[in-house]
N, C-alpha and C. Protein backbone atom coordinates (compact mmCIF):
# COMPACT_ATOMS: atom_id res chain seq x y z
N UNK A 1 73.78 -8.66 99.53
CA UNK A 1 74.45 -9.75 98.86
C UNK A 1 73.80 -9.98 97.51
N UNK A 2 74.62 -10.27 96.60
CA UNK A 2 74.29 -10.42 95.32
C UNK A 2 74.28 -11.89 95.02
N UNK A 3 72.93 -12.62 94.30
CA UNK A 3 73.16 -13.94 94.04
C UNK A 3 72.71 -14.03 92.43
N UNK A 4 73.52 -15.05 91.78
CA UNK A 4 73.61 -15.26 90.64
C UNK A 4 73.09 -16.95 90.64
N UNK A 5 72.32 -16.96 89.37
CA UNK A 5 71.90 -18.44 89.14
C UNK A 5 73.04 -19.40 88.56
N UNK A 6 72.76 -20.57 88.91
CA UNK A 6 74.21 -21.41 88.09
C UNK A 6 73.21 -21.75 87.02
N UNK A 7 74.96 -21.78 86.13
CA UNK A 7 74.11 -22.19 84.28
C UNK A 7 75.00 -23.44 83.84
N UNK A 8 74.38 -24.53 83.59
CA UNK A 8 75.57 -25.84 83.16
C UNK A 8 74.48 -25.87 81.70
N UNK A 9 75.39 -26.36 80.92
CA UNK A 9 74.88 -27.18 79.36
C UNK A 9 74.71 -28.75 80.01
N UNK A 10 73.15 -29.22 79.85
CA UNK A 10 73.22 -30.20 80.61
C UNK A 10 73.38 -31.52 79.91
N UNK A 11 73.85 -31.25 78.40
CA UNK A 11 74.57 -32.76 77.94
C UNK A 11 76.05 -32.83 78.21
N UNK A 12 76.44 -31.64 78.73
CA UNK A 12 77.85 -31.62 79.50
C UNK A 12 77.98 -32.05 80.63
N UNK A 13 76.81 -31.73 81.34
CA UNK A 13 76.73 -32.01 82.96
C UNK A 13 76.56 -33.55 82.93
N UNK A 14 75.72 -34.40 82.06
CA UNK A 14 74.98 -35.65 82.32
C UNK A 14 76.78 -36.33 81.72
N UNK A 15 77.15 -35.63 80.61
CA UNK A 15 78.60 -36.39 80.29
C UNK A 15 79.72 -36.67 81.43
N UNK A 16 79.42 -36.21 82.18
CA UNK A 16 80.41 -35.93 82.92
C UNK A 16 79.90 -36.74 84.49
N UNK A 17 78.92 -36.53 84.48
CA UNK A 17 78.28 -37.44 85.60
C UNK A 17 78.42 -38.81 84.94
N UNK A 18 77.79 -39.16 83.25
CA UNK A 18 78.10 -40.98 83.07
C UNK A 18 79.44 -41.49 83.31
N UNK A 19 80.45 -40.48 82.90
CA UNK A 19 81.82 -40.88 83.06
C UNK A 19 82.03 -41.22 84.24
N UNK A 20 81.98 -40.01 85.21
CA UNK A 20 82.40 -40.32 87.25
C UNK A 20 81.58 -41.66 86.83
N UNK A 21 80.27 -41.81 86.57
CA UNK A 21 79.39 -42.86 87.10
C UNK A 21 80.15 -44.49 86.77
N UNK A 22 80.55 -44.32 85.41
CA UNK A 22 80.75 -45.90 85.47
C UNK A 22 82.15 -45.94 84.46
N UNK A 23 83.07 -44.90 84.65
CA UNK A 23 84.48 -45.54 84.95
C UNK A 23 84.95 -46.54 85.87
N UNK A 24 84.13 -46.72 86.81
CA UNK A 24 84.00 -47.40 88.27
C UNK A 24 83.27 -48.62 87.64
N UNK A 25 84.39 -49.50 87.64
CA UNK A 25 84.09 -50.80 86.97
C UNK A 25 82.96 -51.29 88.60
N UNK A 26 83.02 -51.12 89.42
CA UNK A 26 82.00 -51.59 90.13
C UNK A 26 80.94 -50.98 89.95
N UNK A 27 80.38 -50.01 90.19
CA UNK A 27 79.71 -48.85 89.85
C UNK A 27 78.66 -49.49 88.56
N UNK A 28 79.82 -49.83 87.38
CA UNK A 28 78.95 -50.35 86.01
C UNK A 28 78.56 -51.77 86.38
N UNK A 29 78.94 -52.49 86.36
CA UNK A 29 78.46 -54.13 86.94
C UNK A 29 77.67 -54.04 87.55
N UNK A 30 77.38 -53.40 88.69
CA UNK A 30 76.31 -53.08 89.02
C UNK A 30 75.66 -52.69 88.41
N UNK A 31 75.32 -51.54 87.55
CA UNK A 31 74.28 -51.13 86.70
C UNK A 31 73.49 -52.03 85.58
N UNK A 32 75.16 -53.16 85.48
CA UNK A 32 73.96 -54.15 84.29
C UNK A 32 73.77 -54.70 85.33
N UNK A 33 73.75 -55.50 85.81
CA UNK A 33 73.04 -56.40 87.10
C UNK A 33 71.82 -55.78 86.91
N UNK A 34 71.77 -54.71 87.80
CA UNK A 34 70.49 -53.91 87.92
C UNK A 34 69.45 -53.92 86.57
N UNK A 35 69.68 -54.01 85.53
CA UNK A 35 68.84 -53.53 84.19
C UNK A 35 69.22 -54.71 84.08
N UNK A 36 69.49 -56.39 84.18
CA UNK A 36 68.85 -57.38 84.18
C UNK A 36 67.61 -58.03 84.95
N UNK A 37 67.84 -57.09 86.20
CA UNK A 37 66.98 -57.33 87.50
C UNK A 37 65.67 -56.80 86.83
N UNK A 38 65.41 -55.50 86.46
CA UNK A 38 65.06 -54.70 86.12
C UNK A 38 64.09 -55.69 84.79
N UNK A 39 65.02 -56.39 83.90
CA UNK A 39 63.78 -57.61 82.69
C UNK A 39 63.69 -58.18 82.98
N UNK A 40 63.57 -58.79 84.60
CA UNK A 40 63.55 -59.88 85.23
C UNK A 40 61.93 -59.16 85.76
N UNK A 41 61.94 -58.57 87.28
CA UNK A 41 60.54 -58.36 87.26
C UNK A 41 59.98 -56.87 85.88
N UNK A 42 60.02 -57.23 84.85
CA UNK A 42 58.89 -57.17 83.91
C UNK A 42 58.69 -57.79 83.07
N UNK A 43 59.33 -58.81 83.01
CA UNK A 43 58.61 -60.06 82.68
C UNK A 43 57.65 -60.79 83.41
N UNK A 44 57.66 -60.68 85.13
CA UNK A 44 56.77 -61.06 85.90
C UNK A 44 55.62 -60.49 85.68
N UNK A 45 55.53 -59.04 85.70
CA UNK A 45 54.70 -58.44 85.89
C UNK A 45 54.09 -58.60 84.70
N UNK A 46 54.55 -58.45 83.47
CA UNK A 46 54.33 -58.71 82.30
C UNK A 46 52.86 -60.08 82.25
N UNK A 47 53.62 -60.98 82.98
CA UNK A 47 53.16 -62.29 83.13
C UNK A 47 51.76 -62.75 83.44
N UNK A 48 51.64 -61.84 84.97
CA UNK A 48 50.07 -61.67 85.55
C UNK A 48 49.14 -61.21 84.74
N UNK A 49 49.43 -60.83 83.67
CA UNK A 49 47.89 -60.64 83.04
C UNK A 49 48.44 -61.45 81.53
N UNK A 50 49.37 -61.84 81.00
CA UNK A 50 49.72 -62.72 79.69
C UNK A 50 50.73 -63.97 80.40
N UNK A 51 50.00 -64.61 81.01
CA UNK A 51 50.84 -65.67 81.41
C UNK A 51 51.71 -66.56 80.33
N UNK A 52 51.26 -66.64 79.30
CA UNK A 52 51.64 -67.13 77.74
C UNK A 52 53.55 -66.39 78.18
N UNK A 53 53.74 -65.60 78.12
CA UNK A 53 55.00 -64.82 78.56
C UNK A 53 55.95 -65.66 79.45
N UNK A 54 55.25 -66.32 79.88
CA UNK A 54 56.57 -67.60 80.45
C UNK A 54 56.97 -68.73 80.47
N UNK A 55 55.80 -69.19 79.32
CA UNK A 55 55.74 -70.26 79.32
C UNK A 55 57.04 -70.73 78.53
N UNK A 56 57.33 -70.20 77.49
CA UNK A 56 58.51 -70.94 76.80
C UNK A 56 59.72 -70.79 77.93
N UNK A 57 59.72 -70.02 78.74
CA UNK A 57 60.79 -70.07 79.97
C UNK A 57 60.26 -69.77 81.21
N UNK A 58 59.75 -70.52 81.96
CA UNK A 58 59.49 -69.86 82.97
C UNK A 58 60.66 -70.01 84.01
N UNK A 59 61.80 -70.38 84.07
CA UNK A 59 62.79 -70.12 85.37
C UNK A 59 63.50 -68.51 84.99
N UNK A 60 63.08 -67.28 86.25
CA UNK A 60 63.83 -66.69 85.73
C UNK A 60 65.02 -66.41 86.50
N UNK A 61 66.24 -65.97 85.80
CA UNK A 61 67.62 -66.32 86.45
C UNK A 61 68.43 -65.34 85.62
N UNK A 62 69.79 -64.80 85.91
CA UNK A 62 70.76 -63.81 85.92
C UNK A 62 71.79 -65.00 85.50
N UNK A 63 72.52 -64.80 84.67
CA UNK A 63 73.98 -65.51 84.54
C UNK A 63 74.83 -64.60 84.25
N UNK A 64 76.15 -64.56 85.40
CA UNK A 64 77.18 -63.89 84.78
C UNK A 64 78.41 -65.16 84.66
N UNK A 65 78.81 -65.05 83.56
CA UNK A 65 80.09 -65.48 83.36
C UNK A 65 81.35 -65.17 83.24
N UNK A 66 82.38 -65.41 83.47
CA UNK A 66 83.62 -64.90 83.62
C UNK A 66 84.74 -65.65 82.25
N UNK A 67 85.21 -64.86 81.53
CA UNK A 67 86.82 -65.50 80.39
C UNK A 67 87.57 -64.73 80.81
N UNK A 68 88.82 -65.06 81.24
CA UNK A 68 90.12 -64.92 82.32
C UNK A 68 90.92 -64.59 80.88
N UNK A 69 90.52 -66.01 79.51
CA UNK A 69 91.73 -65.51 78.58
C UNK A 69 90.80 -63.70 77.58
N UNK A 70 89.85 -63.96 77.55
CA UNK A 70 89.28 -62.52 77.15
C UNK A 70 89.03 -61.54 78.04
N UNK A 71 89.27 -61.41 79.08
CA UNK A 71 89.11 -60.67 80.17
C UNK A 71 87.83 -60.15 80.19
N UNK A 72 86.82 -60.87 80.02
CA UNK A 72 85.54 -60.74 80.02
C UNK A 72 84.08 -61.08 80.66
N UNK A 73 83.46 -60.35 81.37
CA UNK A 73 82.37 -60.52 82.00
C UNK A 73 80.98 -60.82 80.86
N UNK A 74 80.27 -61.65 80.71
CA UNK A 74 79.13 -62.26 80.48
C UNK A 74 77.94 -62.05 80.96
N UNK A 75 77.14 -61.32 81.02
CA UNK A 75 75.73 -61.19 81.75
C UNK A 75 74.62 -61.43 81.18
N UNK A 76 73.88 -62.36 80.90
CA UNK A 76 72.39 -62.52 80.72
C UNK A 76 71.08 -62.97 81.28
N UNK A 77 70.41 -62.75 80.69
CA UNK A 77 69.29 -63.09 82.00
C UNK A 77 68.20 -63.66 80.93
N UNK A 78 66.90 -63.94 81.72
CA UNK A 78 66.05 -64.96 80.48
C UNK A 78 64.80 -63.63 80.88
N UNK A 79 64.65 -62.51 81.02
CA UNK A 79 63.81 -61.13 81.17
C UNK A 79 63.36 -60.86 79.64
N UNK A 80 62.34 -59.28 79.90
CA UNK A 80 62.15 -58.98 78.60
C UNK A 80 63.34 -57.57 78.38
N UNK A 81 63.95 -57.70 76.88
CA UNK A 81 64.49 -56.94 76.96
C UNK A 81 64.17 -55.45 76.74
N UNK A 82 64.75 -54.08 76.61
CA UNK A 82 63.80 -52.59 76.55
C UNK A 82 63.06 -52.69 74.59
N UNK A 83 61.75 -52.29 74.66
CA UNK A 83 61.17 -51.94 73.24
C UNK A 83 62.02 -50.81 72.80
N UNK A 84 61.96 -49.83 71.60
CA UNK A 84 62.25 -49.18 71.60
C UNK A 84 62.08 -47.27 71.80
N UNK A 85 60.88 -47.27 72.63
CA UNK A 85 60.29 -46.54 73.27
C UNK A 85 60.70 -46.46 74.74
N UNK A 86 61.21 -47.84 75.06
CA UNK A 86 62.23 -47.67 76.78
C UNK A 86 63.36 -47.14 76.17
N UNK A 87 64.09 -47.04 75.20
CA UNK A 87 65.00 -46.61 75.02
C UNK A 87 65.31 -45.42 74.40
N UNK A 88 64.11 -44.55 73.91
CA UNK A 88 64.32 -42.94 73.75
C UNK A 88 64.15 -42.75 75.13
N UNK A 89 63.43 -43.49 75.93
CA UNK A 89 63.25 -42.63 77.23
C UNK A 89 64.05 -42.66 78.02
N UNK A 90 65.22 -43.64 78.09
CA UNK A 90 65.45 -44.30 79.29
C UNK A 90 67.17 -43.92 78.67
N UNK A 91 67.76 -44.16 77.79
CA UNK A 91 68.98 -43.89 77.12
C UNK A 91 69.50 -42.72 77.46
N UNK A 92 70.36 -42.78 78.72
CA UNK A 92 71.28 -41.39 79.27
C UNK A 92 70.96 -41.23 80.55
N UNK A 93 69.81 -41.98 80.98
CA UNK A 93 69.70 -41.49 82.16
C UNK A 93 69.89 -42.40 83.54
N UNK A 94 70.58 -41.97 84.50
CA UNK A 94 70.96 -42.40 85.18
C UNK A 94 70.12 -42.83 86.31
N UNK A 95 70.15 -44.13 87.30
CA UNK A 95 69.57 -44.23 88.89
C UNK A 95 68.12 -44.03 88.46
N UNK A 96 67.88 -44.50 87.54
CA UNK A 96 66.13 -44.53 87.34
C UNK A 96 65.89 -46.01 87.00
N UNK A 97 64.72 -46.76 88.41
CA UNK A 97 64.31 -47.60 88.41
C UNK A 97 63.27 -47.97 87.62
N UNK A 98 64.49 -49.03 86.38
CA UNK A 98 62.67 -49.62 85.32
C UNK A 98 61.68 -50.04 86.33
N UNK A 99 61.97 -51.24 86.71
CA UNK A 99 60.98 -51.50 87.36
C UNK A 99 59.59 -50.61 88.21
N UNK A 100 60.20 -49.70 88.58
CA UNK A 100 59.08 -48.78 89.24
C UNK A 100 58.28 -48.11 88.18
N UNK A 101 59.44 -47.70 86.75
CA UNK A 101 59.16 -46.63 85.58
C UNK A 101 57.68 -48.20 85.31
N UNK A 102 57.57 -49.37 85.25
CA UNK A 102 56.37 -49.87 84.16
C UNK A 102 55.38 -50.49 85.13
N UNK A 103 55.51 -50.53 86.27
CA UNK A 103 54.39 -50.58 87.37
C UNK A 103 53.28 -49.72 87.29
């Protein structure tokens, strides 16, 4: 038997996986949820050694809001948001937990 390696271009492959991934309006809502959750504990964690970090807010909390006439979902949270070093790293890639990535 003859076996051959598979060959994908993998900014084709990852294109094509973000699309399946969050055409799925549930699928995406979930994902921001998650990457609010996500500046939610690192701001905690953040916290334990610069407690100063919560003081101007310390309740932390998720708001989503809903406009029926803009057909629009609202999500914010009172977290830290990504520097821009989470975001060369982190920009494209899928099912990777911040939270675990700054522990």
């Amino acid at each position: 038997a003859e076996t051959f390696a598979f060959q994908a271009e993998i900014s084709q492959l990852m294109s094509l996986i973000i699309n399946t991934f969050y055409s799925n309006k549930d699928v995406f809502l979930r994902e921001l949820i998650s990457n609010s959750s996500d500046a939610l504990d690192k701001i905690r964690y953040e916290s334990l050694t610069e407690p100063a970090k919560l003081e101007s807010n310390n309740e932390l909390a998720i708001s989503i809001v809903a406009n029926k006439e803009e057909k629009s979902l609202t999500i914010t949270d009172s977290g830290i948001g990504m520097t821009k070093a989470d975001l060369v790293n982190n920009l494209g890639t899928i099912a990777k937990s911040g939270t675990k990535a700054f522990m």
